[in-house]
Protein backbone atom coordinates (compact mmCIF):
# COMPACT_ATOMS: atom_id res chain seq x y z
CA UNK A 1 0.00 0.00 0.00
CA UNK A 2 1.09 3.60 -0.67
CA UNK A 3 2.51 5.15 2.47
CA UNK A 4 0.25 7.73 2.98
CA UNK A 5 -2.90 4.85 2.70
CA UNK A 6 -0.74 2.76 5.26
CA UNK A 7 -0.58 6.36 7.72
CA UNK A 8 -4.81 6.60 7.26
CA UNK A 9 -5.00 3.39 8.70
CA UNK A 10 -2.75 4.06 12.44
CA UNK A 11 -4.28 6.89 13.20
CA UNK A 12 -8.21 6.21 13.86
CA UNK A 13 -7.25 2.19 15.24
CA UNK A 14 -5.01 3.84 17.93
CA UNK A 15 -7.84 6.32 19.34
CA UNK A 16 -10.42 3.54 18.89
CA UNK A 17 -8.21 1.24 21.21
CA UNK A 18 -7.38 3.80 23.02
CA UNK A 19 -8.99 4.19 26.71
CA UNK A 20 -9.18 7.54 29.28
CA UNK A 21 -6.07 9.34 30.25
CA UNK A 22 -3.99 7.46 27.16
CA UNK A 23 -1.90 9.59 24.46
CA UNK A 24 -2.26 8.87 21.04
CA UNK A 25 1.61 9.76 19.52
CA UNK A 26 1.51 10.38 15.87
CA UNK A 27 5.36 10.34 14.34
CA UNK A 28 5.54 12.64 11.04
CA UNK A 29 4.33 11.89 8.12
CA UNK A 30 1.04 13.03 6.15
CA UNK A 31 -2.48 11.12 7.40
CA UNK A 32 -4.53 10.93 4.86
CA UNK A 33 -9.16 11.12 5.33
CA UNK A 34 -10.74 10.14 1.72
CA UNK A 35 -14.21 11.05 1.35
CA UNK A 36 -16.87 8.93 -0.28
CA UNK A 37 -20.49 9.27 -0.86
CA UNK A 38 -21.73 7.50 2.49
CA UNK A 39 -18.20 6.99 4.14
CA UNK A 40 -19.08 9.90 6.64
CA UNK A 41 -17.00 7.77 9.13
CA UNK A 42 -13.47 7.94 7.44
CA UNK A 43 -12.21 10.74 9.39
CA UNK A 44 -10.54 11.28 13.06
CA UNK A 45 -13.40 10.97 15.48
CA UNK A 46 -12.16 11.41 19.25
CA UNK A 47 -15.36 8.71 19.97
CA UNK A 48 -15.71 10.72 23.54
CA UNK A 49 -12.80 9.54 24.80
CA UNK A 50 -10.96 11.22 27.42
CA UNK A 51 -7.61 11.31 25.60
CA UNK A 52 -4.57 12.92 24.26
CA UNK A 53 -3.43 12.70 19.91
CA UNK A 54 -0.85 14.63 19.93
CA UNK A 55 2.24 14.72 17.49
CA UNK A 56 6.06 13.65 18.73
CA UNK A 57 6.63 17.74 19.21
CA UNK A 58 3.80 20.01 19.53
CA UNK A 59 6.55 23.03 20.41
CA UNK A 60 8.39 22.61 17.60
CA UNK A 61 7.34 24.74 14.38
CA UNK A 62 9.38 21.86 12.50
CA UNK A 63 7.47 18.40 13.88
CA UNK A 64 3.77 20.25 13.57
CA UNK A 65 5.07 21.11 9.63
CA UNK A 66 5.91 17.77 8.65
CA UNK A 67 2.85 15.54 10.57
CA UNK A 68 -0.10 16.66 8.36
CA UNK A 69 -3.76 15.22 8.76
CA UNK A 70 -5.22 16.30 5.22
CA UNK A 71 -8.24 15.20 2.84
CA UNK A 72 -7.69 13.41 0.21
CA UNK A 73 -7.91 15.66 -2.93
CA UNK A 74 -10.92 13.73 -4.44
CA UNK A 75 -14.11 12.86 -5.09
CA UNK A 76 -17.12 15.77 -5.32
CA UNK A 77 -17.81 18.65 -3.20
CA UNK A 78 -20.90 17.29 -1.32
CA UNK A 79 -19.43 14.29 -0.02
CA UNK A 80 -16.19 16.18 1.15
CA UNK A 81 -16.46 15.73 4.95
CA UNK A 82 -14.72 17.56 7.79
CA UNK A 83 -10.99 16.04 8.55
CA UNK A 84 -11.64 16.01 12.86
CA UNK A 85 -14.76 15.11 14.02
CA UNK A 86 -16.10 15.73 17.84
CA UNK A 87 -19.30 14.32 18.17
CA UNK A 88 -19.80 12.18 21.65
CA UNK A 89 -19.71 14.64 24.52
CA UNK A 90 -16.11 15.75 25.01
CA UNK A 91 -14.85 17.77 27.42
CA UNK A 92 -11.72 19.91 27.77
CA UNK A 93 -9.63 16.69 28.65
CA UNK A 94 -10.00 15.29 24.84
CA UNK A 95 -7.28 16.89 22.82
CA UNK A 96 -5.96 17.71 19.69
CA UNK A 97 -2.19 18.83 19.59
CA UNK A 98 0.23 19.99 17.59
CA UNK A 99 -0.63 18.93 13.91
CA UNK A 100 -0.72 20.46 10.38
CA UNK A 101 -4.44 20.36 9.76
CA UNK A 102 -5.35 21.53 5.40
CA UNK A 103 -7.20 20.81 2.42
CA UNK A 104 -10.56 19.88 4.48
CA UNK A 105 -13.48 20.90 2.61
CA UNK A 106 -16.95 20.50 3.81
CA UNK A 107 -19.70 22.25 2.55
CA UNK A 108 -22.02 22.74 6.47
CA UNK A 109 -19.48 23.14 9.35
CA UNK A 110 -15.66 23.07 9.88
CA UNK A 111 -13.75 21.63 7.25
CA UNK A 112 -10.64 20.96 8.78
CA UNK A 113 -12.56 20.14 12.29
CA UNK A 114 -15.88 20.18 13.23
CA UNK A 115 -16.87 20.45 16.89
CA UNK A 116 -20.50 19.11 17.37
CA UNK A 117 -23.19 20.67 19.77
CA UNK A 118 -22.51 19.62 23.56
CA UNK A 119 -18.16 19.05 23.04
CA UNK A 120 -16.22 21.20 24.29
CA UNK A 121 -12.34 19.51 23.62
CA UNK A 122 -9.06 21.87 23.33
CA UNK A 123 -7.59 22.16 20.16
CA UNK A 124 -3.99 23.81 20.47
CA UNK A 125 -0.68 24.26 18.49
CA UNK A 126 -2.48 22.99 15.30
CA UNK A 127 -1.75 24.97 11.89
CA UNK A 128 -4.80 24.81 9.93
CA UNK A 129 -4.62 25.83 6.13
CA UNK A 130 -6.10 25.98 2.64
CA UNK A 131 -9.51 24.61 4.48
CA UNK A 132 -12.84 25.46 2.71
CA UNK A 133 -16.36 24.55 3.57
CA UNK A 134 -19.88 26.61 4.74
CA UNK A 135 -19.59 27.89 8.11
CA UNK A 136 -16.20 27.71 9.79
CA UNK A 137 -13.59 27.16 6.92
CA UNK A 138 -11.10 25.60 9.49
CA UNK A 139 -13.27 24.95 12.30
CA UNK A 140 -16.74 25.16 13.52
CA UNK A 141 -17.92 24.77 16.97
CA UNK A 142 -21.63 24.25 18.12
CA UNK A 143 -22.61 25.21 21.58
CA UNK A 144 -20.17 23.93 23.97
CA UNK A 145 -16.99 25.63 25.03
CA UNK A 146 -14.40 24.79 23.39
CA UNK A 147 -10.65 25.89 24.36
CA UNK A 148 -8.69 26.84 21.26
CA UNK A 149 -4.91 28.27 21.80
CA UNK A 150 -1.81 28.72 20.61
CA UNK A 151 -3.16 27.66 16.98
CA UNK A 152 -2.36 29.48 13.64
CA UNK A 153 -4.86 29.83 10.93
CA UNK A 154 -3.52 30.65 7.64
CA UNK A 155 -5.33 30.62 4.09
CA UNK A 156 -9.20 28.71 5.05
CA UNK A 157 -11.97 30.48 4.06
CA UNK A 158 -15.56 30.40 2.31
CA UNK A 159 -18.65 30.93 4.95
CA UNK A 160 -19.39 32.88 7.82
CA UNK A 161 -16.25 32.80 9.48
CA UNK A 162 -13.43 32.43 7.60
CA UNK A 163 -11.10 30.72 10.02
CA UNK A 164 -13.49 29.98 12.92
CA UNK A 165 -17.34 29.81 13.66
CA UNK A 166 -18.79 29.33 17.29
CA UNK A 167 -22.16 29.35 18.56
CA UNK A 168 -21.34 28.33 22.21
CA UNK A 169 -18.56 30.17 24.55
CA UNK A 170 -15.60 29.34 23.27
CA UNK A 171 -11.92 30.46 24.67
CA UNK A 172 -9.91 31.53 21.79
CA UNK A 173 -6.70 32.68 22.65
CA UNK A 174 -3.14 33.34 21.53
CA UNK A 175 -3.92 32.12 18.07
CA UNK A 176 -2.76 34.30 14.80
CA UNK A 177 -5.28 34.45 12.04
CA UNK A 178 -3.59 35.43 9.02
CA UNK A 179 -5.23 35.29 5.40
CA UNK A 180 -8.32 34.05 6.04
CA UNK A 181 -11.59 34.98 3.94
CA UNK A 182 -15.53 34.89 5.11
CA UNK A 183 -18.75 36.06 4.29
CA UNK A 184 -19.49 37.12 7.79
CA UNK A 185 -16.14 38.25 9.73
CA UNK A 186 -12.84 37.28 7.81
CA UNK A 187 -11.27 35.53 10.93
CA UNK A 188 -13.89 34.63 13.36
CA UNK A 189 -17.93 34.53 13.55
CA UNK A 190 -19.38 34.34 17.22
CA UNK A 191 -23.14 33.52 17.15
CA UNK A 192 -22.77 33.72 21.22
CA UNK A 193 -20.24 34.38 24.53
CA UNK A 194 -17.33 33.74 23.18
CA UNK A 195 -13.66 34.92 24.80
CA UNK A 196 -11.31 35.92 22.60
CA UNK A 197 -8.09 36.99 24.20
CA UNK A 198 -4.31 37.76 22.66
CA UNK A 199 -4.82 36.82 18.91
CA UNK A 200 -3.05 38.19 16.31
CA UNK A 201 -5.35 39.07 13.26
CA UNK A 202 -3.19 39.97 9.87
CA UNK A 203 -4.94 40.35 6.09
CA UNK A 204 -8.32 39.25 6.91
CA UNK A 205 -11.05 39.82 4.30
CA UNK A 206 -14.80 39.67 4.22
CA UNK A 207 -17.32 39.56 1.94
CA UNK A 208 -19.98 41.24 3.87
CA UNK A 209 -19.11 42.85 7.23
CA UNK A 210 -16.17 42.02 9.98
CA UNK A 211 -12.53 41.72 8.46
CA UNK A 212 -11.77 40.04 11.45
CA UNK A 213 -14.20 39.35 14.24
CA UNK A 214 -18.01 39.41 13.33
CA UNK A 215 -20.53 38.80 16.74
């Protein structure tokens, strides 16, 4: 099997096995999600596990660069699905760390991850880029509150919220948004009480109102 095909198949295994309090360490190399009509499961789902996927260096620029989660470039728009998928009740102790998260495309909610009503994980020292979908071109968040730090979001675009949309209270700090295009608020969409503390906001466009931060 190709190498990336052989990567697609470590990941997902590894947080199914996985129980509470375990970390899922993910060496470099690029993970691959392919969409197909009815294969909504293909993707990283977290399950509602109380766990850590992390890669081998989440503080080094280097390591989150070359240990890439990406969709497959493939198959039509509508079936495109989002590449990270929180949907069982998470809470602040599921996390996402220190990947290169690009090329989701999803036409609803959070191409490169989508954070489902009721989850609130922490997504931090993730570089999401060149994601495109409706709402939330890198991620989307329902009503939970979500921690998301220390990320940078470079190049995602398309809905309401060109980087990030959240409808719940959300803590987004120390991220830089950089590049990012929306509809409704270039960077960031809040539909509710979100925090948003210490970003960095650089070249932000919108389509309709908000460069940057549209509440």
């Amino acid at each position: 099997a190709a190498a990336s095909d052989v990567y697609k198949r470590q990941v997902q295994p590894a947080i199914t096995a996985a129980e509470d309090g375990d970390t899922v360490l993910v060496y470099p190399g690029t993970y691959v999600v392919y969409p197909e009509a009815g294969a909504a499961t293909d993707r990283i789902n977290f399950l509602g596990k109380k766990i850590t996927v992390c890669s081998t260096n989440p503080n080094s620029a280097a390591v989150v660069a070359s240990t890439i989660i990406e969709l497959a470039e493939s198959g039509p728009y509508q079936t495109c699905i989002s590449i990270v998928l929180f949907q069982f009740g998470e809470g602040r102790s599921s996390v996402l760390r220190g990947f290169t998260i690009r090329k989701g495309r999803d036409p609803y909610y959070g191409a490169g991850v989508r954070i489902m009503d009721g989850c609130s994980p922490t997504i931090e020292r993730c570089v999401f880029t060149n994601n495109h979908g409706g709402d939330g071109g890198a991620l989307a968040a329902g009503n939970g509150s979500p921690l998301i730090r220390y990320n940078t979001f470079e190049g995602n675009g398309d809905g309401a919220g060109g980087a990030v949309r959240t409808n719940g209270r959300a803590l987004i700090q120390s991220n830089t948004f950089k590049g990012n295009a929306g509809s409704y608020g270039g960077a960031i969409m809040c539909g509710a009480d979100a925090q948003i503390l210490s970003n960095t906001f650089t070249g932000n466009w919108c389509g309709m109102a908000a460069n940057a931060i549209y509440c």
